[in-house]
C-alpha atoms as a PDB file:
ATOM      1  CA  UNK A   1       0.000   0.000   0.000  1.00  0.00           C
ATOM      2  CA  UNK A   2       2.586   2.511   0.861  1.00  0.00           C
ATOM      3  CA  UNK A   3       4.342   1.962  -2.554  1.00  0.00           C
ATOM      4  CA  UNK A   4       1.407   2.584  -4.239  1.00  0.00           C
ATOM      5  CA  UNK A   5       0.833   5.407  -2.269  1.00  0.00           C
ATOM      6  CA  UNK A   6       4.041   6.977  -3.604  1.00  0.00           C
ATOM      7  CA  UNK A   7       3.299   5.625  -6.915  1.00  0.00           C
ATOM      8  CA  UNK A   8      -0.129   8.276  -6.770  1.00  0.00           C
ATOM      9  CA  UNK A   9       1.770  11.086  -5.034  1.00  0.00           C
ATOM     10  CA  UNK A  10       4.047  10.983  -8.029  1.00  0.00           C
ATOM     11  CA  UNK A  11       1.405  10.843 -10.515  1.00  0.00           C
ATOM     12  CA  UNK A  12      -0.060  13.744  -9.298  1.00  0.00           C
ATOM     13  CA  UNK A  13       2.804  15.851  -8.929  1.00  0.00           C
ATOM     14  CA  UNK A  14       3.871  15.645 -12.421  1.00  0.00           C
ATOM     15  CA  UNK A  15       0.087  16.497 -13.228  1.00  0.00           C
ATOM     16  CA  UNK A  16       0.584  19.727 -11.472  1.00  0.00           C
ATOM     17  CA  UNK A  17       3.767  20.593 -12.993  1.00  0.00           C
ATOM     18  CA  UNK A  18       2.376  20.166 -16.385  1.00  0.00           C
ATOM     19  CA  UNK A  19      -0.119  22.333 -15.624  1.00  0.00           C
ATOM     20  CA  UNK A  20       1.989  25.064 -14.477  1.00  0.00           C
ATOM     21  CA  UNK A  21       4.158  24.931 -17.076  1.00  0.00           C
ATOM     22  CA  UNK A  22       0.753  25.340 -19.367  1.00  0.00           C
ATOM     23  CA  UNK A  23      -0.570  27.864 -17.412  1.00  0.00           C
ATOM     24  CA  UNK A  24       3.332  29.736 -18.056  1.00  0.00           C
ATOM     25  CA  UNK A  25       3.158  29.115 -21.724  1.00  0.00           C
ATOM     26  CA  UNK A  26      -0.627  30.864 -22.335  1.00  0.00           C
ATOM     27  CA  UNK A  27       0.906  33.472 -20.166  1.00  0.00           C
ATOM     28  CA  UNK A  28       3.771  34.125 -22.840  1.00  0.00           C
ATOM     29  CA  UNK A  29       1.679  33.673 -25.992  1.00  0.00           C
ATOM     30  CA  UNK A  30      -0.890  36.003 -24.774  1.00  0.00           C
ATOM     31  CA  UNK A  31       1.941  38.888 -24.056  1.00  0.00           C
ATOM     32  CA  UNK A  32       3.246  38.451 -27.870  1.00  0.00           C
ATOM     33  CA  UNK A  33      -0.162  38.444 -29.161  1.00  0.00           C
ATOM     34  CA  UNK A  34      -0.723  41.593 -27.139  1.00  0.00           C
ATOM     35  CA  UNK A  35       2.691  43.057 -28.724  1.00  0.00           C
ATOM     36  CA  UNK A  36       0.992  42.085 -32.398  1.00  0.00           C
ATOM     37  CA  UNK A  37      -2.165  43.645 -31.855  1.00  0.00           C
ATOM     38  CA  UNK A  38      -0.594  46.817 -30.627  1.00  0.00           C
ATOM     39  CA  UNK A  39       1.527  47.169 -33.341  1.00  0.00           C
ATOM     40  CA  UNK A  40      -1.358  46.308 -36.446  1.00  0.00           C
ATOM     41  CA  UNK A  41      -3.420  48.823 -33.886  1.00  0.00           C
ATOM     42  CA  UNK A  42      -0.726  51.595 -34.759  1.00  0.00           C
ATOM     43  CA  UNK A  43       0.077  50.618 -38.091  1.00  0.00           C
ATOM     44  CA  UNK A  44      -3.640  50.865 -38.759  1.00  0.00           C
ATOM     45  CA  UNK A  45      -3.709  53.868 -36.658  1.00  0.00           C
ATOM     46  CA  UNK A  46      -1.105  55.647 -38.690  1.00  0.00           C
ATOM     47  CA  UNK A  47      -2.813  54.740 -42.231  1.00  0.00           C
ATOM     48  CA  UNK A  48      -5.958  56.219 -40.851  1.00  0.00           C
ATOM     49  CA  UNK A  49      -4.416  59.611 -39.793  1.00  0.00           C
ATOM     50  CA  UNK A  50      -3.586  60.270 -43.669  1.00  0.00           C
ATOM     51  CA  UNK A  51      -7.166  60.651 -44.945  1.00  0.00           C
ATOM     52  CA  UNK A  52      -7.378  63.782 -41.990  1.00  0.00           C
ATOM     53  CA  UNK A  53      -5.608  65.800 -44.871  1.00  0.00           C
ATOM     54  CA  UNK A  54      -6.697  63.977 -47.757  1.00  0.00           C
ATOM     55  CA  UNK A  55      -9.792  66.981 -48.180  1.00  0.00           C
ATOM     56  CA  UNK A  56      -7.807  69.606 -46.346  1.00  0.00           C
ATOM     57  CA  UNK A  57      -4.390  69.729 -47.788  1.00  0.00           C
ATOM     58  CA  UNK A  58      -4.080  73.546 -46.512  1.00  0.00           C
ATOM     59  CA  UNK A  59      -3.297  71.417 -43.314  1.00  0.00           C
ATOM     60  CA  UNK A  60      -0.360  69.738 -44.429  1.00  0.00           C
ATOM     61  CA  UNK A  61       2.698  70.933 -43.040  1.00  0.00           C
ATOM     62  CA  UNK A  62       4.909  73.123 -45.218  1.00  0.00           C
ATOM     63  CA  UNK A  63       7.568  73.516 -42.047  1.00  0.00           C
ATOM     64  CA  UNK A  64       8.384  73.513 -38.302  1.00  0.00           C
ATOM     65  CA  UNK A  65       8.794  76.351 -36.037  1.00  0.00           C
ATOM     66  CA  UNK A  66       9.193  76.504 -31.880  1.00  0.00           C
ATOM     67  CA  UNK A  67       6.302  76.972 -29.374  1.00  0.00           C
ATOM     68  CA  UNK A  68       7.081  79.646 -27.949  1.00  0.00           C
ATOM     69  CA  UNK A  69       8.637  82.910 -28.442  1.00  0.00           C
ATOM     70  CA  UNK A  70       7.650  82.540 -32.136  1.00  0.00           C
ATOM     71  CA  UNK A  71       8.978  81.541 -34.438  1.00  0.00           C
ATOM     72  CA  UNK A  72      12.466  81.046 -33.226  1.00  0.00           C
ATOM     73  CA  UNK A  73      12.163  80.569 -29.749  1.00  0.00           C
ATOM     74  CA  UNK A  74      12.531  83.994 -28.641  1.00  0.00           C
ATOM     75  CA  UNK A  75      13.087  85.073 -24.979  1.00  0.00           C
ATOM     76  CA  UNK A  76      13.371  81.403 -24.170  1.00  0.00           C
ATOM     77  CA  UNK A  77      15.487  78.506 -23.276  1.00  0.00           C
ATOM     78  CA  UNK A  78      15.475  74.815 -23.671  1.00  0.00           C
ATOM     79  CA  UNK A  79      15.525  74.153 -19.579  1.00  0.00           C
ATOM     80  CA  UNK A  80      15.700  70.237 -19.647  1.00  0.00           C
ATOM     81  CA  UNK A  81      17.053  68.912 -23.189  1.00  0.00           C
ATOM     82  CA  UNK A  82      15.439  65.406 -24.534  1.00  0.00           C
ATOM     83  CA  UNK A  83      17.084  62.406 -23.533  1.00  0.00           C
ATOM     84  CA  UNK A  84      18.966  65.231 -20.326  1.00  0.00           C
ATOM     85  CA  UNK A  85      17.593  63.036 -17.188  1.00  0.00           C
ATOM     86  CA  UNK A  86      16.072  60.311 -19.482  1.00  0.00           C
ATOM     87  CA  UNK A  87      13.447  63.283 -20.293  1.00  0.00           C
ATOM     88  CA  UNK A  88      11.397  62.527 -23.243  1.00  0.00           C
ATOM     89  CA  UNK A  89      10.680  65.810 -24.154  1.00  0.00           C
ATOM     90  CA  UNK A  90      12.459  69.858 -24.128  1.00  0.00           C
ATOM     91  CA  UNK A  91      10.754  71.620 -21.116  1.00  0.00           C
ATOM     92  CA  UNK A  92      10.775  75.303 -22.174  1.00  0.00           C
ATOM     93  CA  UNK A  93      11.100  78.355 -19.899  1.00  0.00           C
ATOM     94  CA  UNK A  94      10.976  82.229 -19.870  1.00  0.00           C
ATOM     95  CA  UNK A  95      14.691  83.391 -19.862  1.00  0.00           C
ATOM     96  CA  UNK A  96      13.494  85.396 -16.813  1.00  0.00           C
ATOM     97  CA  UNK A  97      12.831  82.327 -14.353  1.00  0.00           C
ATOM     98  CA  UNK A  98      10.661  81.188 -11.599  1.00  0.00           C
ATOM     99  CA  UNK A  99       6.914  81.570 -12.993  1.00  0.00           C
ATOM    100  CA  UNK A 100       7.675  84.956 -15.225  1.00  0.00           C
ATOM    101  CA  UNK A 101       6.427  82.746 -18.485  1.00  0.00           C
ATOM    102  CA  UNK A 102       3.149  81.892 -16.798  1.00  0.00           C
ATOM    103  CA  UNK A 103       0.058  82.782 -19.147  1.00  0.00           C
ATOM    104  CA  UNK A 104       2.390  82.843 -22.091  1.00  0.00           C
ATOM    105  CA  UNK A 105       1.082  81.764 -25.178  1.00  0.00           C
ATOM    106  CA  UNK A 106       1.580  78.388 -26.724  1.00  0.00           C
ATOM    107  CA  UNK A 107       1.914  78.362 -30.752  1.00  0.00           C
ATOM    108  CA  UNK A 108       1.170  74.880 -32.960  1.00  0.00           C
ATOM    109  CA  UNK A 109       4.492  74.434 -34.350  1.00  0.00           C
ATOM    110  CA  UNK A 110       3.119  73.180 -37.607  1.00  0.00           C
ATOM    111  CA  UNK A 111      -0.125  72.659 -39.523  1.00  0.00           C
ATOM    112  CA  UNK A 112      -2.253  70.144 -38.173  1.00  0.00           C
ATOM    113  CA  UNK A 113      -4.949  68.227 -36.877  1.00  0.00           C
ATOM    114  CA  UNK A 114      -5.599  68.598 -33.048  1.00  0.00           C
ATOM    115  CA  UNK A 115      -6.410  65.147 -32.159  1.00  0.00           C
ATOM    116  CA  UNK A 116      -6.841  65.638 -28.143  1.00  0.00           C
ATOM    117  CA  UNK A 117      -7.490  67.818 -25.669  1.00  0.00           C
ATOM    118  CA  UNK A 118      -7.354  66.769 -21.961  1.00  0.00           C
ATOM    119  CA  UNK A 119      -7.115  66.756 -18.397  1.00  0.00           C
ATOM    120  CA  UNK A 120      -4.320  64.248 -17.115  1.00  0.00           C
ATOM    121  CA  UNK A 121      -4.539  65.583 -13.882  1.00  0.00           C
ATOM    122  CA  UNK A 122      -1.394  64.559 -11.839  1.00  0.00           C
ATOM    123  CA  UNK A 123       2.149  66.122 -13.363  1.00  0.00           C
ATOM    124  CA  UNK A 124       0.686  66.210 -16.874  1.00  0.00           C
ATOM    125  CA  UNK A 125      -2.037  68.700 -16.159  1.00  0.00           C
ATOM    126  CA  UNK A 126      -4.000  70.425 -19.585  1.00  0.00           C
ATOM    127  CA  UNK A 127      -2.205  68.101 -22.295  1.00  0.00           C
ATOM    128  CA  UNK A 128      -2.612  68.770 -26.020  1.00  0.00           C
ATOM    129  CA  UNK A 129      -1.921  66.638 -29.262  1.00  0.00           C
ATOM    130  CA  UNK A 130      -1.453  67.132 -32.523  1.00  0.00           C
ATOM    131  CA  UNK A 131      -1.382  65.314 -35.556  1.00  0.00           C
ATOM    132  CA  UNK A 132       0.952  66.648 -38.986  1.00  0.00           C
ATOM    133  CA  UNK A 133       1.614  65.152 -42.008  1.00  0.00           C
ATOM    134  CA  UNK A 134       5.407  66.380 -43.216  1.00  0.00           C
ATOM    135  CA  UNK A 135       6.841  64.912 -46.572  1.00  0.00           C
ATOM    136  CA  UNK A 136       4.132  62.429 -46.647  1.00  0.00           C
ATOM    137  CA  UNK A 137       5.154  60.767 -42.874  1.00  0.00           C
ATOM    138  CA  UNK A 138       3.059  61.139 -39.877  1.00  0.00           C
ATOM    139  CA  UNK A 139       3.835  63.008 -36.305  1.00  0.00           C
ATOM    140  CA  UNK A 140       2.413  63.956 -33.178  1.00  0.00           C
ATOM    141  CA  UNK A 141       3.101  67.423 -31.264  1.00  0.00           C
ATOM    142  CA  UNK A 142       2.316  67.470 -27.598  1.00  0.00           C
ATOM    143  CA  UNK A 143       1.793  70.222 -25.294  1.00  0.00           C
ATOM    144  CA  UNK A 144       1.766  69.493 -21.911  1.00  0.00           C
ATOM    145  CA  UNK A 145       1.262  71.506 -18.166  1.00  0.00           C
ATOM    146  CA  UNK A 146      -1.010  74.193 -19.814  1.00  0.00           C
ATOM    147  CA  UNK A 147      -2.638  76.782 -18.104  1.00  0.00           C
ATOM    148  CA  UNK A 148      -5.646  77.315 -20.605  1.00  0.00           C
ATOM    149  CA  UNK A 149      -6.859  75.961 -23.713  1.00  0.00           C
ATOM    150  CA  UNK A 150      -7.969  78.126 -26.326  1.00  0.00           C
ATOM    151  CA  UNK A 151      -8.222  75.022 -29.340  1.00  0.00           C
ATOM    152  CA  UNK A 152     -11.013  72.186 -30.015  1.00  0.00           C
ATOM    153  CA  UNK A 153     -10.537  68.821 -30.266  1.00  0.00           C
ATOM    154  CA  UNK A 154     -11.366  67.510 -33.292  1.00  0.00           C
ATOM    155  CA  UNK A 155     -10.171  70.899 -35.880  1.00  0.00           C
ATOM    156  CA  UNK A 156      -7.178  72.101 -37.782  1.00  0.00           C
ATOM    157  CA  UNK A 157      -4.775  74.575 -36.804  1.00  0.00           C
ATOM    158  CA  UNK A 158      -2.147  76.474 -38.615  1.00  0.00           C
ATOM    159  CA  UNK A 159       1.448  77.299 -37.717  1.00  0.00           C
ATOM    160  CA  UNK A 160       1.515  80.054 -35.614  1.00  0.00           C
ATOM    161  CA  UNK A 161      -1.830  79.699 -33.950  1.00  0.00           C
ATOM    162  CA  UNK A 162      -2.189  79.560 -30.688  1.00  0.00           C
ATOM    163  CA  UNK A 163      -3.035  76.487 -28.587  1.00  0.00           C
ATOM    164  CA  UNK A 164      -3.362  77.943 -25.027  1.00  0.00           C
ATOM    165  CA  UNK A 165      -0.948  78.981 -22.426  1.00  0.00           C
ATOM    166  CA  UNK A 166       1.904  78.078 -19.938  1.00  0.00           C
ATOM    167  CA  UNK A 167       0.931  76.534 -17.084  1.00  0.00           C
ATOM    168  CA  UNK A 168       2.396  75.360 -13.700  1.00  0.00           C
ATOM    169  CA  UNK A 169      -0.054  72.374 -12.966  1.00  0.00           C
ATOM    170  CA  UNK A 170      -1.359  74.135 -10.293  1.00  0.00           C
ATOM    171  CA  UNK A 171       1.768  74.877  -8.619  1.00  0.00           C
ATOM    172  CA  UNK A 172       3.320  71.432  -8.991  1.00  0.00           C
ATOM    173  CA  UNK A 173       6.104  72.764 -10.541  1.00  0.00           C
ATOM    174  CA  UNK A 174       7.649  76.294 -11.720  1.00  0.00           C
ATOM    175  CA  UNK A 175       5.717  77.288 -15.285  1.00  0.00           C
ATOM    176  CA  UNK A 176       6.974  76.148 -18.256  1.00  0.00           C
ATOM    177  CA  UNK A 177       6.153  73.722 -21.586  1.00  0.00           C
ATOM    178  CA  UNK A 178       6.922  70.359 -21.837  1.00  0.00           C
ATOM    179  CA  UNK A 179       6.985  69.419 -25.784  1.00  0.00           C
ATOM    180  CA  UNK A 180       6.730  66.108 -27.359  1.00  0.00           C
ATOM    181  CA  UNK A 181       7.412  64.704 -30.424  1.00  0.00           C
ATOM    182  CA  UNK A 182       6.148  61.402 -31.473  1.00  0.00           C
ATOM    183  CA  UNK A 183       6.554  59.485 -34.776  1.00  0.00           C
ATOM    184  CA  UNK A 184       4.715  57.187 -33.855  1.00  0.00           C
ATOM    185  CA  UNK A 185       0.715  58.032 -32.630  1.00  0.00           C
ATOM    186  CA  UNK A 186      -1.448  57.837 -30.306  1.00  0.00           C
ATOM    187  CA  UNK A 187       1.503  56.411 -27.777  1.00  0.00           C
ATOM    188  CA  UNK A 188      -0.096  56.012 -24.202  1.00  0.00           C
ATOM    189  CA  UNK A 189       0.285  59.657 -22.244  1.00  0.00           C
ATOM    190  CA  UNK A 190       3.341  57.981 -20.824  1.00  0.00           C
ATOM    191  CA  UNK A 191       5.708  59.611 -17.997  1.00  0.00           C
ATOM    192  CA  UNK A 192       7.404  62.107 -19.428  1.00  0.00           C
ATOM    193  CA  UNK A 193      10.768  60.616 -18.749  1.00  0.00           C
ATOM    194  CA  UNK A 194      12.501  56.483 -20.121  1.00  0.00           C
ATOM    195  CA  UNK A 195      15.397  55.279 -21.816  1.00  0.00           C
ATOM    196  CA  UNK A 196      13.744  53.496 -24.255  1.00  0.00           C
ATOM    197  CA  UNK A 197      13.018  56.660 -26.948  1.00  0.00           C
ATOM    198  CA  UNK A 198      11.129  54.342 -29.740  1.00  0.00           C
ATOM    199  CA  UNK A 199       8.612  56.602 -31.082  1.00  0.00           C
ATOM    200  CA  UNK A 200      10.212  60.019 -29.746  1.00  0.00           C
ATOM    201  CA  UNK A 201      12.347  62.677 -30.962  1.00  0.00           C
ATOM    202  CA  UNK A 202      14.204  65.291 -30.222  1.00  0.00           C
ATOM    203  CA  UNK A 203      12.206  67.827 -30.374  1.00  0.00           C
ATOM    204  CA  UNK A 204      14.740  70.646 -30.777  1.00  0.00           C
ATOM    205  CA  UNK A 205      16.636  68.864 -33.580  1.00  0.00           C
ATOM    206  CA  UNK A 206      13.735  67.884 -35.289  1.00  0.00           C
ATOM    207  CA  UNK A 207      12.170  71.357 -35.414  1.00  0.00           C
ATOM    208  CA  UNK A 208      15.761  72.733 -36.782  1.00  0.00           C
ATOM    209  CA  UNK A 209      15.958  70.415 -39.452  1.00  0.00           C
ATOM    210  CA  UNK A 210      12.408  70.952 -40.926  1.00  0.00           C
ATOM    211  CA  UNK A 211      11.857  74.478 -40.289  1.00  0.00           C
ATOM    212  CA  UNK A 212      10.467  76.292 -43.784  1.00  0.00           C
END
């Protein structure tokens, strides 16, 4: 009896190993699936975007400028470079310091399509994005830690305009504009800050190297 005992205890724990082992390998499968899906998601995503200009071709962009201090940036610095920290964005500030650049305007940097405007709450605060279509590829602008918002989801914008102002998230932090640019859209709001950069650019270099 005892052997057979044994015999059963051993039965069943290689029963319950196999399942584990199952259990690990849905586990893994489901994860790359996940990986697919997001990626068709995007690549659909990005396919999509194009027919936003296909009937309004005013609003593709013929050239980048900076947000602030238009067009060049004016009375301005680049406070926290991308990549400076692991930052995924330039954080822009009044040459004057502390809060002196809060209220200022924000200007769309190129033609676009403003695809959201939103409360994040938290560190993000008023966040805005925009779509543009340069040399037939696709980017996202975003504006983050405004004050106001003078724009509609959903509508085109030119160069130039305004978006809304410089905010502080109430306090959180001394006023200035974080700026993101994507090539990739409709990325989750993120952190702000990661080493892994697939999907963002510099936003300073970019801007240089496709102004008009």
């Amino acid at each position: 009896m005892k052997r057979f005992g044994v015999v059963v205890a051993l039965i069943f724990l290689t029963c319950l190993s196999c399942k584990k082992n199952q259990k690990t390998h849905v586990t893994e499968s489901t994860s790359k699936n996940g990986i697919e899906k997001n990626h068709s998601a995007n690549l659909a995503s990005q396919k999509s975007a194009k027919t936003l200009f296909t009937n309004h071709t005013e609003f593709i962009s013929n050239g980048f400028d900076f947000p602030v201090g238009k067009p060049d940036g004016h009375q301005y610095y680049n406070a926290q470079k991308f990549q400076e920290n692991d930052h995924l964005g330039d954080d822009w500030n009044g040459i004057h310091g502390g809060n002196s650049d809060l209220g200022d305007p924000i200007y769309a940097i190129a033609n676009g399509y403003i695809s959201e405007v939103k409360d994040y709450g938290g560190g993000w605060g008023n966040v805005i994005r925009v779509v543009h279509q340069h040399k037939d590829q696709l980017y996202e602008s975003l504006y983050a830690h405004c004050d106001s918002v003078v724009v509609l989801e959903d509508t085109y914008i030119k160069k130039g305009e305004q978006l809304g102002t410089i905010g502080n998230c109430n306090g959180r932090y001394l006023a200035h504009l974080h700026l993101e640019i994507r090539d990739i859209l409709n990325l989750d709001i993120g952190s702000g800050y990661g080493s892994d950069i697939t999907g963002y650019l510099d936003p300073t270099l970019f801007i240089t190297k496709n102004r008009k």
